[in-house]
C-alpha atoms as a PDB file:
ATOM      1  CA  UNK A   1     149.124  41.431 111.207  1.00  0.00           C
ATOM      2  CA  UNK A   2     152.051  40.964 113.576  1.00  0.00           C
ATOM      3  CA  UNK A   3     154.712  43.481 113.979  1.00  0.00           C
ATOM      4  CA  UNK A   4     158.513  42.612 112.642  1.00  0.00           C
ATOM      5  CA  UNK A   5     162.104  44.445 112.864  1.00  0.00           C
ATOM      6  CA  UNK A   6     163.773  44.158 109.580  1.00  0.00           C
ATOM      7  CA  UNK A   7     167.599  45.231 109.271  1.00  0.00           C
ATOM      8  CA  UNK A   8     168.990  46.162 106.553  1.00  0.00           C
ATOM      9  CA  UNK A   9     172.499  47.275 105.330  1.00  0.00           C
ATOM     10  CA  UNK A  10     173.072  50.107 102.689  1.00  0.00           C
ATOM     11  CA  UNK A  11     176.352  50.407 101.160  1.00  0.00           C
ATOM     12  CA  UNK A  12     178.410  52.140  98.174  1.00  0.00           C
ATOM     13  CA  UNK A  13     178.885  50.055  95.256  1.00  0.00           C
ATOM     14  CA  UNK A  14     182.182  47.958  95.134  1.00  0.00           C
ATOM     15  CA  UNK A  15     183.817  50.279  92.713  1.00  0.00           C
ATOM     16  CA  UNK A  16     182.988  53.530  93.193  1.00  0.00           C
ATOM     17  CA  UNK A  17     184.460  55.934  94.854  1.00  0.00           C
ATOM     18  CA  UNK A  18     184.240  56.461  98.997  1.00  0.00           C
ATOM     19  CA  UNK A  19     185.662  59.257  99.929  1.00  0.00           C
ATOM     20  CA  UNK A  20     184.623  58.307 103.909  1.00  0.00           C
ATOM     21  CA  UNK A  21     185.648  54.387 103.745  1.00  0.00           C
ATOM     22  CA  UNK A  22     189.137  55.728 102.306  1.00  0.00           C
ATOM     23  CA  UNK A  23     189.117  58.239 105.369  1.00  0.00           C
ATOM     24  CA  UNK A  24     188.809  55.551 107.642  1.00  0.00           C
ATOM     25  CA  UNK A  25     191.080  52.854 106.313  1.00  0.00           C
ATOM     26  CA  UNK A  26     193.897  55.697 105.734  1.00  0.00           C
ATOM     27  CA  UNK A  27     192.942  56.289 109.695  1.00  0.00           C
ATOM     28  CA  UNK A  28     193.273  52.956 110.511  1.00  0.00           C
ATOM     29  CA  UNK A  29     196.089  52.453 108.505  1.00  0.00           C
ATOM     30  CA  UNK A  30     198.116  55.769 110.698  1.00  0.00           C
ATOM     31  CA  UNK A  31     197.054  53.947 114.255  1.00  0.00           C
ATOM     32  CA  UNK A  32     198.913  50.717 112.802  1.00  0.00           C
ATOM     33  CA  UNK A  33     196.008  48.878 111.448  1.00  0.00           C
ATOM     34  CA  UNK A  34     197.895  47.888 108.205  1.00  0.00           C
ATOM     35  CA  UNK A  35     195.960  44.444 107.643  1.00  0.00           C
ATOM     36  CA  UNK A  36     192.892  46.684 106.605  1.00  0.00           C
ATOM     37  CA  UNK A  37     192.365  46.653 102.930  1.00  0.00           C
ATOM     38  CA  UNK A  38     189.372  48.217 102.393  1.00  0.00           C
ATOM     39  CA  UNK A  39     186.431  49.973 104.308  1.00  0.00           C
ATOM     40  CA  UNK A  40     183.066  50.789 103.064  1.00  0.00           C
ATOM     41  CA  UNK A  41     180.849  53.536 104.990  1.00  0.00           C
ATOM     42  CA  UNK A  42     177.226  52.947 104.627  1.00  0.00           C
ATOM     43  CA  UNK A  43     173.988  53.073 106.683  1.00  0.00           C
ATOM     44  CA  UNK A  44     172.701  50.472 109.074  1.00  0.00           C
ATOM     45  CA  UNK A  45     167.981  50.840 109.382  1.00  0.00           C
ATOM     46  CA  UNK A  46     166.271  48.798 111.432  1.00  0.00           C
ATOM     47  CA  UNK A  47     162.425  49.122 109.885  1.00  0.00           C
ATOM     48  CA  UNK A  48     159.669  48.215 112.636  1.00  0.00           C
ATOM     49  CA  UNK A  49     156.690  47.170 110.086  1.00  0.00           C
ATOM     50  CA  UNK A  50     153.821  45.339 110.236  1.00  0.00           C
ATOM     51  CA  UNK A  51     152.907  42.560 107.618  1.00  0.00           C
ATOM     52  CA  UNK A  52     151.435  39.088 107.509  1.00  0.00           C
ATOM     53  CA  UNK A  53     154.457  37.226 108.056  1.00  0.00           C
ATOM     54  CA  UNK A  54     158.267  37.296 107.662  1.00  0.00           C
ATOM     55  CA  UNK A  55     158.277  36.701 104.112  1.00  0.00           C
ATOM     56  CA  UNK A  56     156.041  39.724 103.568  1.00  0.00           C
ATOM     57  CA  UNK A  57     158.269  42.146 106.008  1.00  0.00           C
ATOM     58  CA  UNK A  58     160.710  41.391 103.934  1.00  0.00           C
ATOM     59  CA  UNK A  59     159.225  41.758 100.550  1.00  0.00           C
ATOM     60  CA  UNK A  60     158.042  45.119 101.843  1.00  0.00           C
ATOM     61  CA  UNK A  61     161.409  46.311 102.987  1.00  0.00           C
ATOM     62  CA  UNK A  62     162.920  44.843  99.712  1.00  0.00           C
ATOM     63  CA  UNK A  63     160.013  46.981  98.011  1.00  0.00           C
ATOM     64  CA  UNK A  64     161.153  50.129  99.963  1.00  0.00           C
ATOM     65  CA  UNK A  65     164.690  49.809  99.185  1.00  0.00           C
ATOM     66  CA  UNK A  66     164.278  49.745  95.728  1.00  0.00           C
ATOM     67  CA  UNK A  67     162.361  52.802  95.286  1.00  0.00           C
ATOM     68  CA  UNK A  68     163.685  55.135  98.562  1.00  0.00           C
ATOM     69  CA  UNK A  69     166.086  53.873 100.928  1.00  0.00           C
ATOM     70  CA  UNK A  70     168.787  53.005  98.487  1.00  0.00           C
ATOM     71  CA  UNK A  71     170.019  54.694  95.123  1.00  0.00           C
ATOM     72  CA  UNK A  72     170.140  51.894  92.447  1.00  0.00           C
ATOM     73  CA  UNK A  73     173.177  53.881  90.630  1.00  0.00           C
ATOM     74  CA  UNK A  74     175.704  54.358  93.595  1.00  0.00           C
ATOM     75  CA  UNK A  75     174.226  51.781  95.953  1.00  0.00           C
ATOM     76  CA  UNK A  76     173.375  48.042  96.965  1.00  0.00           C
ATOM     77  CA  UNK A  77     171.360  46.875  99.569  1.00  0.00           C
ATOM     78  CA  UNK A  78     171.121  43.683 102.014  1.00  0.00           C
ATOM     79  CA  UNK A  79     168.487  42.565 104.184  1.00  0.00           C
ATOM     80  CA  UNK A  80     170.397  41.623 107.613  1.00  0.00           C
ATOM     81  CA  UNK A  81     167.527  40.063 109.184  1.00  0.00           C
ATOM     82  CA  UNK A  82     164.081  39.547 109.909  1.00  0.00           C
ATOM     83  CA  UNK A  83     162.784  38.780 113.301  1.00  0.00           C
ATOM     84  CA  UNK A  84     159.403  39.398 115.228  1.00  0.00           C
ATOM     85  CA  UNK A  85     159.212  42.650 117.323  1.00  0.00           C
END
């Protein structure tokens, strides 16, 4: 087993409501950011696990999204990367 850091980005549905992305694009919009159409507020995780190979890290973190990390109603998920720790 070898050990791999798998990233992964977690964020509100295109769609539904965000009350913190419109906080921060109406923020961005008062400092004079007014190219800024949209903002989404989500989570960045970075999941140290161990596993045969890449394929398998990412299988596994694909696994855990599904059934913790993300909510399948109000969120969607990406894997970011997979590289050896």
């Amino acid at each position: 087993m070898k050990s791999f850091h798998v990233s992964v980005h977690i964020v509100p549905r295109k769609g539904l409501l965000d009350p913190q992305g419109k906080a921060v694009a109406d923020a961005l919009h008062t400092l004079g950011f007014h190219a800024v159409a949209d903002v989404h507020v989500g989570r960045h995780l970075i999941i140290e696990t161990a596993a045969a190979d890449a394929a398998a890290a990412e299988a596994a973190v694909r696994d855990m999204c599904g059934r913790l990390l993300a909510n399948p109603v109000t969120e969607d998920f990406e894997i970011a990367g997979v590289s050896a720790a």
